[in-house]
Protein backbone atom coordinates (compact mmCIF):
# COMPACT_ATOMS: atom_id res chain seq x y z
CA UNK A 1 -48.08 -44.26 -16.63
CA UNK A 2 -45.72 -46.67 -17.44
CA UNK A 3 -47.21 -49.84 -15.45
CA UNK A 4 -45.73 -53.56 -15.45
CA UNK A 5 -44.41 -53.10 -18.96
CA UNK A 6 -41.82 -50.12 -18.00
CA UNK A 7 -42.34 -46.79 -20.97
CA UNK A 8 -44.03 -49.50 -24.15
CA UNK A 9 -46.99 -49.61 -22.21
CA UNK A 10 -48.21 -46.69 -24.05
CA UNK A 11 -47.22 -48.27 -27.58
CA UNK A 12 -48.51 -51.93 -26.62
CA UNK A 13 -51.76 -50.32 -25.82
CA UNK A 14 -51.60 -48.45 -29.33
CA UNK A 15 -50.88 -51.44 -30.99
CA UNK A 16 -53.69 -53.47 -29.25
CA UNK A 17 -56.57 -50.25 -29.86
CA UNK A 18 -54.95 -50.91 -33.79
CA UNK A 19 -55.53 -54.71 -33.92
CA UNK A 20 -58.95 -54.50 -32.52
CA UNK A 21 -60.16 -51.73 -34.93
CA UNK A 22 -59.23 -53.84 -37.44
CA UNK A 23 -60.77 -56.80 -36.53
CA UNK A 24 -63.89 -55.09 -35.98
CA UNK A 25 -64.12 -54.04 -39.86
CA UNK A 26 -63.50 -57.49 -40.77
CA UNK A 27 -66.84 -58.98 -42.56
CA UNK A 28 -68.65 -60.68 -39.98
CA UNK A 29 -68.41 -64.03 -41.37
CA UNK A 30 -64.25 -63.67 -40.95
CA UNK A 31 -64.44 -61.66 -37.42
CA UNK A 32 -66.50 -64.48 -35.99
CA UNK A 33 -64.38 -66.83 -36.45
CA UNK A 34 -61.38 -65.59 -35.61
CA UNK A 35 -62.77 -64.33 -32.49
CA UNK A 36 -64.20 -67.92 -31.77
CA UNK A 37 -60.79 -70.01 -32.10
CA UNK A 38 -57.86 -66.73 -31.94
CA UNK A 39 -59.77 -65.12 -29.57
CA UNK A 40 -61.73 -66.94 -26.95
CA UNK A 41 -59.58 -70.11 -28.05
CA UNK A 42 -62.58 -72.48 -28.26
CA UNK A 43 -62.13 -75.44 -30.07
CA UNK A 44 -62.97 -76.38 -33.68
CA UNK A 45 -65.58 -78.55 -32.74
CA UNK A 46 -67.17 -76.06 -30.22
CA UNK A 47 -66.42 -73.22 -33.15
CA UNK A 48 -68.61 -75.29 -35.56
CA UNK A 49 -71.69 -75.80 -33.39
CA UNK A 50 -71.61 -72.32 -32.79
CA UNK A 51 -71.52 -71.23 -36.34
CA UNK A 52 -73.45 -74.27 -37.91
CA UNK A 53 -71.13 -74.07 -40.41
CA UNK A 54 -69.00 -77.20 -42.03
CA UNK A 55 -64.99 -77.76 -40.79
CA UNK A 56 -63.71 -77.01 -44.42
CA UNK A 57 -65.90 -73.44 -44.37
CA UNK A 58 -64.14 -72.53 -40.18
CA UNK A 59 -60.73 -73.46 -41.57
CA UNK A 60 -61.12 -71.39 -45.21
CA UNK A 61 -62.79 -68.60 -43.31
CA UNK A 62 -60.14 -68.89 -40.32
CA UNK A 63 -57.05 -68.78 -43.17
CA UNK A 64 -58.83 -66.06 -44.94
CA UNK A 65 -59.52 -63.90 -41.68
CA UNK A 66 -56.06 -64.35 -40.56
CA UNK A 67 -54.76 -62.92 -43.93
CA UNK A 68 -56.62 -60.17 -44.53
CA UNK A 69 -55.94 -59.07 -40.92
CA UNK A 70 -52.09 -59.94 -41.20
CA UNK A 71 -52.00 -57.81 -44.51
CA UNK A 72 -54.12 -54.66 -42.81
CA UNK A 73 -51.39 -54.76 -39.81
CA UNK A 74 -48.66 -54.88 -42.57
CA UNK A 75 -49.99 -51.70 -44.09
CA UNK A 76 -50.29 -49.79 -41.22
CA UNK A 77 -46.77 -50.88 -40.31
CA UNK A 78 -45.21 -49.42 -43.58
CA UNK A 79 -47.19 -46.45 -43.09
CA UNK A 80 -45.79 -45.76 -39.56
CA UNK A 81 -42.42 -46.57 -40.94
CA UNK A 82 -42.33 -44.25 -43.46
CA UNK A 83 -43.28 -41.63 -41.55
């Protein structure tokens, strides 16, 4: 099955499955938002409604989310790597 994407189709999907398992163990207060404004793309404002939570807290928790996600990928990178 190589699809629209010609033989990476297999490793894009791999990749994806990787991302999402770990933005699932993310602490909830992290995974929400970044599946609020990364994810769905909603805006700030709509984020903050949804969350009842101040702008300062959706950008700290956003920076924070996107960090700790960035630095999990980054592992998992220079494990493959060094395989």
């Amino acid at each position: 099955m190589y699809g629209a994407y010609g033989r990476k189709a297999p490793a894009l999907l791999l990749g994806w499955m990787s991302t999402q398992l770990k933005l699932n163990r993310l602490p909830k207060k992290y995974r929400d938002v970044l599946f609020l404004v990364d994810i769905e793309e909603r805006p700030y404002k709509e984020s903050l409604e949804i969350l009842e939570i101040p702008c300062a807290t959706l950008k700290s928790r956003l920076f924070n989310a996107r960090q700790i996600l960035k630095e999990k990928l980054m592992a998992k990178s220079k494990a493959i790597t060094n395989i």
